[in-house]
PDB file of N, CA and C in Angstrom:
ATOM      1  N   UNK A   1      14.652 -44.744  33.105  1.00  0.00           N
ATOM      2  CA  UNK A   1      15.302 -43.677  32.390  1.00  0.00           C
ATOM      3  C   UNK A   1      14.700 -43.490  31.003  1.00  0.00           C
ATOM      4  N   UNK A   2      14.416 -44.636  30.409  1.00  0.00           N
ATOM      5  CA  UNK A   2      13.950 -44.217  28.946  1.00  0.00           C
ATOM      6  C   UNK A   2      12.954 -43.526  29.313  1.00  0.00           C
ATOM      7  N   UNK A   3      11.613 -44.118  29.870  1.00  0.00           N
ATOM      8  CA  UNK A   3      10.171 -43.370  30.396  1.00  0.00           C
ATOM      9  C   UNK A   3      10.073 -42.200  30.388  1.00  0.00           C
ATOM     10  N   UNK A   4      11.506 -41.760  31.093  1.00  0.00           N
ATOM     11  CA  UNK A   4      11.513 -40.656  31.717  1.00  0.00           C
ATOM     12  C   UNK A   4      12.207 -39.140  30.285  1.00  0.00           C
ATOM     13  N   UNK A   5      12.933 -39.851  28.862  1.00  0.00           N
ATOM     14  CA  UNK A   5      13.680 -39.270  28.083  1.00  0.00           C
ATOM     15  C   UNK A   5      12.124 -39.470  26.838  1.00  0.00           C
ATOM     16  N   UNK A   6      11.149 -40.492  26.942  1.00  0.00           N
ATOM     17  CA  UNK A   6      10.044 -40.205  26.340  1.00  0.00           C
ATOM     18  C   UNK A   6       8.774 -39.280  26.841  1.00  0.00           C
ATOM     19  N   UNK A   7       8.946 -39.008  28.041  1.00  0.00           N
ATOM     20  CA  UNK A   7       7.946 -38.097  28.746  1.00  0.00           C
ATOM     21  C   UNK A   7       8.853 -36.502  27.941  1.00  0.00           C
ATOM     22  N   UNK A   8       9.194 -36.679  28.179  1.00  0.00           N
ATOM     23  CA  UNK A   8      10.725 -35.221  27.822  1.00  0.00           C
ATOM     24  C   UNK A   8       9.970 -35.323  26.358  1.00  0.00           C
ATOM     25  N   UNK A   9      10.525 -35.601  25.543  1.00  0.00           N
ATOM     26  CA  UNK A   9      10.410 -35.429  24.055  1.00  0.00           C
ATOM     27  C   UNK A   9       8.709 -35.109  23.858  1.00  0.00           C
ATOM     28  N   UNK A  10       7.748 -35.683  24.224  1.00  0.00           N
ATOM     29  CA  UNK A  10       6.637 -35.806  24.430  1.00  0.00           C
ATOM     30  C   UNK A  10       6.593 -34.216  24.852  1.00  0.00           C
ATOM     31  N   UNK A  11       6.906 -33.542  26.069  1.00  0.00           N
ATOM     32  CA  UNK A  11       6.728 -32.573  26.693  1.00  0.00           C
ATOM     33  C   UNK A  11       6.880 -31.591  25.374  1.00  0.00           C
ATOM     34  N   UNK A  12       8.469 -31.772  24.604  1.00  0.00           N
ATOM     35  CA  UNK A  12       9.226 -30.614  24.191  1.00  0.00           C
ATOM     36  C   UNK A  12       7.588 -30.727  22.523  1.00  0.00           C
ATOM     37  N   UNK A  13       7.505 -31.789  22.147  1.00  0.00           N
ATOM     38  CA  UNK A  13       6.310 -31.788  21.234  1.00  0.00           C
ATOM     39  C   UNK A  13       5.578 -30.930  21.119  1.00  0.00           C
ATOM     40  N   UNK A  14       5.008 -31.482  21.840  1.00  0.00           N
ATOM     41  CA  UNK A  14       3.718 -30.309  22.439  1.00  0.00           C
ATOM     42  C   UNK A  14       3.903 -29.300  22.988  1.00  0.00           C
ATOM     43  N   UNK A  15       4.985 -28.746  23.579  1.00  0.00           N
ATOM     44  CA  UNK A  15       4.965 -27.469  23.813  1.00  0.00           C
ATOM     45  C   UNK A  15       5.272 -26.541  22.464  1.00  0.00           C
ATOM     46  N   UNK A  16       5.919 -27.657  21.376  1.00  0.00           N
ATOM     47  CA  UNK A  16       5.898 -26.451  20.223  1.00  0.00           C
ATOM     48  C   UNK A  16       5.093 -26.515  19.463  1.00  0.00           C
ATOM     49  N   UNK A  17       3.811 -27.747  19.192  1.00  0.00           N
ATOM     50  CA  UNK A  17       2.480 -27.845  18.889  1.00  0.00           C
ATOM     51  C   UNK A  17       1.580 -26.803  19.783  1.00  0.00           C
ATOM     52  N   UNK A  18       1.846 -26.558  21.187  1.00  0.00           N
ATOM     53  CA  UNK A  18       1.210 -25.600  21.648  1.00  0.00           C
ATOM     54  C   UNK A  18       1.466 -23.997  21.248  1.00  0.00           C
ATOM     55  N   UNK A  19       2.997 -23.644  20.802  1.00  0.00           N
ATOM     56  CA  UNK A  19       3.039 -22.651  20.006  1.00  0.00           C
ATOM     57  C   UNK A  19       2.525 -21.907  18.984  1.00  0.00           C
ATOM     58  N   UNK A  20       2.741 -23.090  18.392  1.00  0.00           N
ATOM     59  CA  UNK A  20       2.115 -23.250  16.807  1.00  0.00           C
ATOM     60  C   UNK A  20       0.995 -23.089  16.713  1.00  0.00           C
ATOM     61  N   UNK A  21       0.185 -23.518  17.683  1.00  0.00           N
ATOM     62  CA  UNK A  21      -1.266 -23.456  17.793  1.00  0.00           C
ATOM     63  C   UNK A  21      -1.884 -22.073  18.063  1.00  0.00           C
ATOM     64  N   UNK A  22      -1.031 -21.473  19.183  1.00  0.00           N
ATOM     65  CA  UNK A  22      -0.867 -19.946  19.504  1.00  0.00           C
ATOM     66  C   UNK A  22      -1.086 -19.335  18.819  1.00  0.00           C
ATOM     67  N   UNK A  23       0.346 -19.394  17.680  1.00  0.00           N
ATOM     68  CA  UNK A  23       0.351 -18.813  16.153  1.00  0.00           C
ATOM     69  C   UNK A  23      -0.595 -18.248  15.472  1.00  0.00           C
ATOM     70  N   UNK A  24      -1.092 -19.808  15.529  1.00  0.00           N
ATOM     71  CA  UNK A  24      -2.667 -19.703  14.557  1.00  0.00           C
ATOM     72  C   UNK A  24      -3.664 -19.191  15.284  1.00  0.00           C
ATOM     73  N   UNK A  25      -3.839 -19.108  16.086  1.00  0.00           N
ATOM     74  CA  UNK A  25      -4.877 -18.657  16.758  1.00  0.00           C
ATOM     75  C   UNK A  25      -4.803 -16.850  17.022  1.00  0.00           C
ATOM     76  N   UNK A  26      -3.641 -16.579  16.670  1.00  0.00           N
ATOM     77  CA  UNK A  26      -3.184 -14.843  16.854  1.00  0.00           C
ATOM     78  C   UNK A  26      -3.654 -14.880  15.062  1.00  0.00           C
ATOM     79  N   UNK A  27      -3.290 -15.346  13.994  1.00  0.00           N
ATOM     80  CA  UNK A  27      -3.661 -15.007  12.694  1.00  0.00           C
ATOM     81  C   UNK A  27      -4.424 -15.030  12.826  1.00  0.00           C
ATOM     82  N   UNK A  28      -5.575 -15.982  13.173  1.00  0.00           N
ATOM     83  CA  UNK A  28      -7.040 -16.179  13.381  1.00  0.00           C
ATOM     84  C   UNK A  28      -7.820 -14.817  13.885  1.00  0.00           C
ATOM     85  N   UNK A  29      -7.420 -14.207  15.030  1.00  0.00           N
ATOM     86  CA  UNK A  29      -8.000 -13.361  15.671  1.00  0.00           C
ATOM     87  C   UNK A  29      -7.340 -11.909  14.328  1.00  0.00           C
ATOM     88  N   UNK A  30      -6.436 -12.097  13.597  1.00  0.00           N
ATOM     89  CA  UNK A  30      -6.236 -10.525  13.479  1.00  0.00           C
ATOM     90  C   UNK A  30      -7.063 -10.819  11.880  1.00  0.00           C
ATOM     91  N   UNK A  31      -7.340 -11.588  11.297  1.00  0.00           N
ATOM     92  CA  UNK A  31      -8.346 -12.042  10.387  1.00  0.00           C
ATOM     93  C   UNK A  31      -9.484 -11.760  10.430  1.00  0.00           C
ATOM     94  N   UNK A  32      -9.898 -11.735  12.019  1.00  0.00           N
ATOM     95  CA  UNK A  32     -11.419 -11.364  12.553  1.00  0.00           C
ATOM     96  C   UNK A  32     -10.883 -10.232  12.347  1.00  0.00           C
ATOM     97  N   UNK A  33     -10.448  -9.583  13.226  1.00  0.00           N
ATOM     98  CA  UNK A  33     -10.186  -7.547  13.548  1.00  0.00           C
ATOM     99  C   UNK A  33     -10.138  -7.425  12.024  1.00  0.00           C
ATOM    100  N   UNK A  34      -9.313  -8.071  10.905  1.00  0.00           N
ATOM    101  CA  UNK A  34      -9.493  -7.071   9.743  1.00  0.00           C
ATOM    102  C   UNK A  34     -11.019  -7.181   9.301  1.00  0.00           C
ATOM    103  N   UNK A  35     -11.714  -8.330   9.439  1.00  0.00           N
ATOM    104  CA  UNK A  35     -12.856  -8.745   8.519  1.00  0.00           C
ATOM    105  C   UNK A  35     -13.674  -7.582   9.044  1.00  0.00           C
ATOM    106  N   UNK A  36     -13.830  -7.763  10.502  1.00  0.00           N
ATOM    107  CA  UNK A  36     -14.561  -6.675  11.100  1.00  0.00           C
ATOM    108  C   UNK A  36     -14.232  -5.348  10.802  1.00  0.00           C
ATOM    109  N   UNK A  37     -13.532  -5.026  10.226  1.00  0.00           N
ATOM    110  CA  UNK A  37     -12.783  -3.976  10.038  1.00  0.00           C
ATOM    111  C   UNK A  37     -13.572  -3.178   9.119  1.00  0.00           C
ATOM    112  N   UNK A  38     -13.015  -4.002   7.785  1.00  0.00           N
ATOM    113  CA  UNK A  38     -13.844  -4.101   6.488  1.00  0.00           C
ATOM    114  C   UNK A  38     -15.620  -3.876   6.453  1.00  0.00           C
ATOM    115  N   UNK A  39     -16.403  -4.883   7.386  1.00  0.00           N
ATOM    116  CA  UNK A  39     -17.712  -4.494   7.726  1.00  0.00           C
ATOM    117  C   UNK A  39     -17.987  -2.785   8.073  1.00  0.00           C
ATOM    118  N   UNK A  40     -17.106  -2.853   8.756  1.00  0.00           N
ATOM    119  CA  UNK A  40     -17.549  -1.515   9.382  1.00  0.00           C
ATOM    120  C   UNK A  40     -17.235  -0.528   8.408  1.00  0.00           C
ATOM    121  N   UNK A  41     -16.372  -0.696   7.142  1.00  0.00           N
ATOM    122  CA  UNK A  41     -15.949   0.351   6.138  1.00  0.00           C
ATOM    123  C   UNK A  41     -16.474   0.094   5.037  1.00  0.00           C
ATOM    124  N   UNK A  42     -17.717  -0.979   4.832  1.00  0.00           N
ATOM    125  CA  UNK A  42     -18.825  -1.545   4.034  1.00  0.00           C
ATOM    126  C   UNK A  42     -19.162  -0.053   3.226  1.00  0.00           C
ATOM    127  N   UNK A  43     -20.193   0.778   4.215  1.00  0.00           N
ATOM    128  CA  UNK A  43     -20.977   1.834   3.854  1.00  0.00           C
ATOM    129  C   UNK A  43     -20.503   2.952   3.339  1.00  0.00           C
ATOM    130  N   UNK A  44     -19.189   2.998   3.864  1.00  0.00           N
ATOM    131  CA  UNK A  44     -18.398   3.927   3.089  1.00  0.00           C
ATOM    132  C   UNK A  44     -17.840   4.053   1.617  1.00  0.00           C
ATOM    133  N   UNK A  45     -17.494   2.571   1.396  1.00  0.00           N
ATOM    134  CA  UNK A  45     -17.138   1.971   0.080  1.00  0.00           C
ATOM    135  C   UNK A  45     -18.403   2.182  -0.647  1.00  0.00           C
ATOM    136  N   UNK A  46     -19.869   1.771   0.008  1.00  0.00           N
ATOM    137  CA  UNK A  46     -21.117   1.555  -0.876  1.00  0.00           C
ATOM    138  C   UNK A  46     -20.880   2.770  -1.595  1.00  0.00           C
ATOM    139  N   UNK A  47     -21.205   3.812  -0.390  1.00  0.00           N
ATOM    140  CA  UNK A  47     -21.365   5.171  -0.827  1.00  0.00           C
ATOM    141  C   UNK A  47     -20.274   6.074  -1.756  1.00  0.00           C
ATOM    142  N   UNK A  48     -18.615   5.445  -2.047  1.00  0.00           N
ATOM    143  CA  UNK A  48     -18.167   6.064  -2.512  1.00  0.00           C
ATOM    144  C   UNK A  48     -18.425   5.445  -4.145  1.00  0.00           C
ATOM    145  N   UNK A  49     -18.736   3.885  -4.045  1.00  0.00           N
ATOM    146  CA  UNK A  49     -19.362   3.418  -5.248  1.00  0.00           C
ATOM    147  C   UNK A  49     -20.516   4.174  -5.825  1.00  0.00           C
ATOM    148  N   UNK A  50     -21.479   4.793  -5.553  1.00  0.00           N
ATOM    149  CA  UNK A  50     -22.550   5.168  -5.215  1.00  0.00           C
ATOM    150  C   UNK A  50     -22.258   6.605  -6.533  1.00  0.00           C
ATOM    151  N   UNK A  51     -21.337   7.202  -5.817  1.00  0.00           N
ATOM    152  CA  UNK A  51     -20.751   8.243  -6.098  1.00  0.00           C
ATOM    153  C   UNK A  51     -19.589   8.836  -7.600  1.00  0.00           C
ATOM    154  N   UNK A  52     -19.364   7.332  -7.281  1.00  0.00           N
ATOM    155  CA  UNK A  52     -18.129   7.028  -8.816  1.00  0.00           C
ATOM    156  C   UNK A  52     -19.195   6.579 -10.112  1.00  0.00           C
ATOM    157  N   UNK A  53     -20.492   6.197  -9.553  1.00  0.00           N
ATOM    158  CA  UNK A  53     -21.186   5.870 -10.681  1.00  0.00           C
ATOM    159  C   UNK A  53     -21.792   6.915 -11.194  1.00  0.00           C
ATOM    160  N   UNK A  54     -22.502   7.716 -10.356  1.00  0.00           N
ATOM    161  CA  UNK A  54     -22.828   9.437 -10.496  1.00  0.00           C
ATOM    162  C   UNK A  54     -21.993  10.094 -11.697  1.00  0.00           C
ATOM    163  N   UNK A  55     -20.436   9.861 -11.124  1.00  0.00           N
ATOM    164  CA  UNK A  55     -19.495  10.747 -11.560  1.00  0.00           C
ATOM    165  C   UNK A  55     -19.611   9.856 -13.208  1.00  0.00           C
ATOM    166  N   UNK A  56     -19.804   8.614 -13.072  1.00  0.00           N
ATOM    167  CA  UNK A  56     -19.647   8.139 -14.425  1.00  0.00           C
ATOM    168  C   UNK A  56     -20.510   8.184 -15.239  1.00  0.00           C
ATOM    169  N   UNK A  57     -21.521   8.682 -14.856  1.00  0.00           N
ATOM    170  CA  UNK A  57     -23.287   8.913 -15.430  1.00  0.00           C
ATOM    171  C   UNK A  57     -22.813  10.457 -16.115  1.00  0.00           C
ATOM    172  N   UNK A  58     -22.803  11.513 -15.734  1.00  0.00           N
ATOM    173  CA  UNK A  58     -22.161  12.592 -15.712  1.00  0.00           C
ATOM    174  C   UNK A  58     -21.368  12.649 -16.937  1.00  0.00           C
ATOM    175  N   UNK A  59     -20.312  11.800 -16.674  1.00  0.00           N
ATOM    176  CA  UNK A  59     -19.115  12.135 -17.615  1.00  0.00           C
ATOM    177  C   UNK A  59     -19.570  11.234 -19.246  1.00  0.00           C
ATOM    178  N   UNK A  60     -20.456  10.419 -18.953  1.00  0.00           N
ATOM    179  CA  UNK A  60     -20.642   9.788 -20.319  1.00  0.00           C
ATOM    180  C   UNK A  60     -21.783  11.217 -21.168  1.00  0.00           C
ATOM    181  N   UNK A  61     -22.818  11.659 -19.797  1.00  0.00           N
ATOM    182  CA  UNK A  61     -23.561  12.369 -20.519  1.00  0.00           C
ATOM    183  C   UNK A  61     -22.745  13.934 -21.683  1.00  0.00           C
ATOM    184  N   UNK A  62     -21.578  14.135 -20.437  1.00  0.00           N
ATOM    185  CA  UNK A  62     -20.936  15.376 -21.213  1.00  0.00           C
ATOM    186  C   UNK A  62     -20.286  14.817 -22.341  1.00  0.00           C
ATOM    187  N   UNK A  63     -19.993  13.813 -22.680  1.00  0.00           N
ATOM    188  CA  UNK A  63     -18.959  13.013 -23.811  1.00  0.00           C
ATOM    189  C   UNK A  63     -20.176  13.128 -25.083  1.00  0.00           C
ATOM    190  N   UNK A  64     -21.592  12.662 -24.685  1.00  0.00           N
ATOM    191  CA  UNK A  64     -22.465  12.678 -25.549  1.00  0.00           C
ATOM    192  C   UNK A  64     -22.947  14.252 -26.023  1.00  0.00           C
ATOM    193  N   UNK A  65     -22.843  15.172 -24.696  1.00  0.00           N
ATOM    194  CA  UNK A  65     -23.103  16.351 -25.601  1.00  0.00           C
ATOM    195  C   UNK A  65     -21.917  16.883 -26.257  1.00  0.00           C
ATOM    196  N   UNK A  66     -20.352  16.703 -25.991  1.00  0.00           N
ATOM    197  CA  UNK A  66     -19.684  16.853 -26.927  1.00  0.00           C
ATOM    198  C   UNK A  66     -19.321  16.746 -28.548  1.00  0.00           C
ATOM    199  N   UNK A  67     -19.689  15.121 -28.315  1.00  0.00           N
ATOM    200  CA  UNK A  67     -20.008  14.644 -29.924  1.00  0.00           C
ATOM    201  C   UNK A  67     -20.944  15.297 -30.439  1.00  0.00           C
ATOM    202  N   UNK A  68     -22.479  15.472 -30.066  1.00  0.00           N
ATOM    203  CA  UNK A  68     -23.429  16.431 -30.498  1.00  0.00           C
ATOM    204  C   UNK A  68     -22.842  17.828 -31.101  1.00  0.00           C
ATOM    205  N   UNK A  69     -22.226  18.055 -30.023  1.00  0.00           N
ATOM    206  CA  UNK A  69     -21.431  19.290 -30.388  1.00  0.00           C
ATOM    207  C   UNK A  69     -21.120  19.579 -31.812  1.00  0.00           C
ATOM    208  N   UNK A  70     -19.789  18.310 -31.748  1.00  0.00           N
ATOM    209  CA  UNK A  70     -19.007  18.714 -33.073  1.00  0.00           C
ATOM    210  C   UNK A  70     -19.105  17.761 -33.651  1.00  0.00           C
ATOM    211  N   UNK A  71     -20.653  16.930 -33.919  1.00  0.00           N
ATOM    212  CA  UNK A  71     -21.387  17.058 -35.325  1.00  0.00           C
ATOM    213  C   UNK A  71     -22.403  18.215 -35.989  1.00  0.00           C
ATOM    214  N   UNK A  72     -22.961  18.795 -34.609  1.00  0.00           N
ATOM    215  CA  UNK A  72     -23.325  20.102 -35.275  1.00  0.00           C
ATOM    216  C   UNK A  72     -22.266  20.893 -36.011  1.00  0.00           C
ATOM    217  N   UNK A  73     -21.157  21.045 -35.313  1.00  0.00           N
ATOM    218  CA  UNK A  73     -20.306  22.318 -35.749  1.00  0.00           C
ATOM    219  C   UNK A  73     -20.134  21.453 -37.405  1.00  0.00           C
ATOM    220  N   UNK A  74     -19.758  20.386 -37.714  1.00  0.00           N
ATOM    221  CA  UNK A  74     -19.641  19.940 -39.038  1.00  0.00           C
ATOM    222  C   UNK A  74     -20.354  20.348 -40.237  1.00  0.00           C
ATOM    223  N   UNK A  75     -21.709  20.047 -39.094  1.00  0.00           N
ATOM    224  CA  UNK A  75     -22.852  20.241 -40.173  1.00  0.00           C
ATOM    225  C   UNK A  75     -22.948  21.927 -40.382  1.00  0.00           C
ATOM    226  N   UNK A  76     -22.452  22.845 -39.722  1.00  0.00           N
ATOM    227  CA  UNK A  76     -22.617  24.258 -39.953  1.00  0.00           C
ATOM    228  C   UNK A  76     -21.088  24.419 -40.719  1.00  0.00           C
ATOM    229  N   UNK A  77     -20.241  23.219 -40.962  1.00  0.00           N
ATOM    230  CA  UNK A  77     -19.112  24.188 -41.517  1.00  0.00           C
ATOM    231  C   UNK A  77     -19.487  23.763 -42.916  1.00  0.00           C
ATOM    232  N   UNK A  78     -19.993  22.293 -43.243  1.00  0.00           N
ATOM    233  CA  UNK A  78     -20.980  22.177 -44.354  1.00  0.00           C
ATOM    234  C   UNK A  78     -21.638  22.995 -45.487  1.00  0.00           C
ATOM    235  N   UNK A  79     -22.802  23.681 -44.353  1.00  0.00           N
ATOM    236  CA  UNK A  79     -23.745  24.864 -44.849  1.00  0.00           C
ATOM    237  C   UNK A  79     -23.127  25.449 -45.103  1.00  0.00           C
ATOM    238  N   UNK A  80     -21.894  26.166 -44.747  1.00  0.00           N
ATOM    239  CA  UNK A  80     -20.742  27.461 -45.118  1.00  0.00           C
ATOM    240  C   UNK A  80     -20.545  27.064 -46.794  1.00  0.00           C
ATOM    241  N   UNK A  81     -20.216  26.163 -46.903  1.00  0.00           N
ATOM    242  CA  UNK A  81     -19.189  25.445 -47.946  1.00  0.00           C
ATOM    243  C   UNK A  81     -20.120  25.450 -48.881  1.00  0.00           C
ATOM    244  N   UNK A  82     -21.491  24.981 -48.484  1.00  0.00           N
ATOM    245  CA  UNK A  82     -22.325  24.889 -49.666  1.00  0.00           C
ATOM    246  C   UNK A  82     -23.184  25.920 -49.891  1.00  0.00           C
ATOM    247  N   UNK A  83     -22.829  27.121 -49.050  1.00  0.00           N
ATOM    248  CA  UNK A  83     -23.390  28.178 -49.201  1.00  0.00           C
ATOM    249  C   UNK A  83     -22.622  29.285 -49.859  1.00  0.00           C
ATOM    250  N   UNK A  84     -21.113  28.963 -50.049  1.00  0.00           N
ATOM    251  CA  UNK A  84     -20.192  29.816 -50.404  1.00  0.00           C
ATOM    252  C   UNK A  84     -20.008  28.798 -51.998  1.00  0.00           C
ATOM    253  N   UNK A  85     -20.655  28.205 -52.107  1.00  0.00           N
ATOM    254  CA  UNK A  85     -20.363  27.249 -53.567  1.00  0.00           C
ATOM    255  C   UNK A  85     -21.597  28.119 -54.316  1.00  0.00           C
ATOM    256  N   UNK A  86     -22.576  27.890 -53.683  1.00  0.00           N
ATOM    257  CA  UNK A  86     -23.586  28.309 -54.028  1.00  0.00           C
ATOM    258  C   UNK A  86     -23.757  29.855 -54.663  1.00  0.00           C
ATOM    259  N   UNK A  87     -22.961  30.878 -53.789  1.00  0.00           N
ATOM    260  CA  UNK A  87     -22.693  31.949 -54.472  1.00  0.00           C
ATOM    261  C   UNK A  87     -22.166  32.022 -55.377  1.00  0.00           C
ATOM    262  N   UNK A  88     -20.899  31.215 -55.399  1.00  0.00           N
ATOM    263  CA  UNK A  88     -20.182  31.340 -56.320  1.00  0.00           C
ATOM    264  C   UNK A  88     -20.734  30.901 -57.728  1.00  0.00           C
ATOM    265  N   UNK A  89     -21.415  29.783 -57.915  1.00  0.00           N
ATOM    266  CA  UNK A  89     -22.166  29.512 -59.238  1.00  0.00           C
ATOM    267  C   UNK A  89     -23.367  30.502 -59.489  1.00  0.00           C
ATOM    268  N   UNK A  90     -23.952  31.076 -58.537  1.00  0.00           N
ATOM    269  CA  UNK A  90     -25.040  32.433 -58.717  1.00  0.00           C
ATOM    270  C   UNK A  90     -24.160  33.635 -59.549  1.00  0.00           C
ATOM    271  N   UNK A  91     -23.020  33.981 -58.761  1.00  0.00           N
ATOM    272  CA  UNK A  91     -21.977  34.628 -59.918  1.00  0.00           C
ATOM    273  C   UNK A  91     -21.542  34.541 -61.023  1.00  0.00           C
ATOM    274  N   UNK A  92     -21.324  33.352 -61.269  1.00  0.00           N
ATOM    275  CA  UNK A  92     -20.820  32.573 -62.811  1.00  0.00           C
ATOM    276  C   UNK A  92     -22.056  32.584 -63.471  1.00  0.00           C
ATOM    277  N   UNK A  93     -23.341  32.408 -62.785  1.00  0.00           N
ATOM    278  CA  UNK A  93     -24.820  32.482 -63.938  1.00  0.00           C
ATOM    279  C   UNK A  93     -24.578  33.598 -64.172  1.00  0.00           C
ATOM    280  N   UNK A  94     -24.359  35.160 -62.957  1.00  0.00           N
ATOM    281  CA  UNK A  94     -24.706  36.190 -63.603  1.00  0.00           C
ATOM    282  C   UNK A  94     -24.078  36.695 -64.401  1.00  0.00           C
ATOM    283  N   UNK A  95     -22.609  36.341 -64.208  1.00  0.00           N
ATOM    284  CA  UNK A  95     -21.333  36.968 -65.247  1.00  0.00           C
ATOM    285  C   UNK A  95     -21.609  36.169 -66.616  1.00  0.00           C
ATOM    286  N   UNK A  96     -22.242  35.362 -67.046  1.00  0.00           N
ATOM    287  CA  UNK A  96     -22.080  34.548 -67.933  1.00  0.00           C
ATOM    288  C   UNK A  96     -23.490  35.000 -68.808  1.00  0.00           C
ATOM    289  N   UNK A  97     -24.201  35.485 -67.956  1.00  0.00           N
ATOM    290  CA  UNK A  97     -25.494  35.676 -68.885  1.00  0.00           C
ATOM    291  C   UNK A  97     -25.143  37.136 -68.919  1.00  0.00           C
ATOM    292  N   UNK A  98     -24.592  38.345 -68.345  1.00  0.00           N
ATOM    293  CA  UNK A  98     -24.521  39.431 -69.064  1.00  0.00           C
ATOM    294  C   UNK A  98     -23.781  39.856 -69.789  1.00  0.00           C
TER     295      UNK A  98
END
């Protein structure tokens, strides 16, 4: 009888070590399907990387002609200022000398 209540326990063991094992072996396989998954969506990612760097090449270049921009516009509101100063003391010579 004991033999027979250690064969039992023994049985019930391993049949839930054999579960368990199952288990792992179903995570295992859906680990593959994603990895493989991923491979196969490699080229797509390359290419949308590919693409975001483009877009970021692009957007730094327009940022740089912006600033260009409006340091030119500075430098022309400048010339205004020192061109409207400039009259103005051409006036004061002429009012002052006639």
């Amino acid at each position: 009888m004991y033999r027979s209540d250690e064969i039992e326990q023994n049985s019930i063991l391993l049949s839930s070590r054999i579960e368990a094992l199952k288990d792992l072996m179903q995570k295992l396989r859906d680990q593959i399907y994603l990895t493989n998954t991923n491979i196969d969506r490699l080229p797509d990612i390359m290419a949308q990387l590919r693409q975001l760097d483009s877009v970021t090449v692009t957007w730094n270049e327009a940022k740089e002609t912006v600033d260009i921009f409006d340091r030119l516009q500075t430098l022309q509101n400048l010339l205004k200022e020192e061109e409207t100063t400039m009259e103005d003391n051409w006036k004061g010579i002429k009012e002052a000398s006639t």
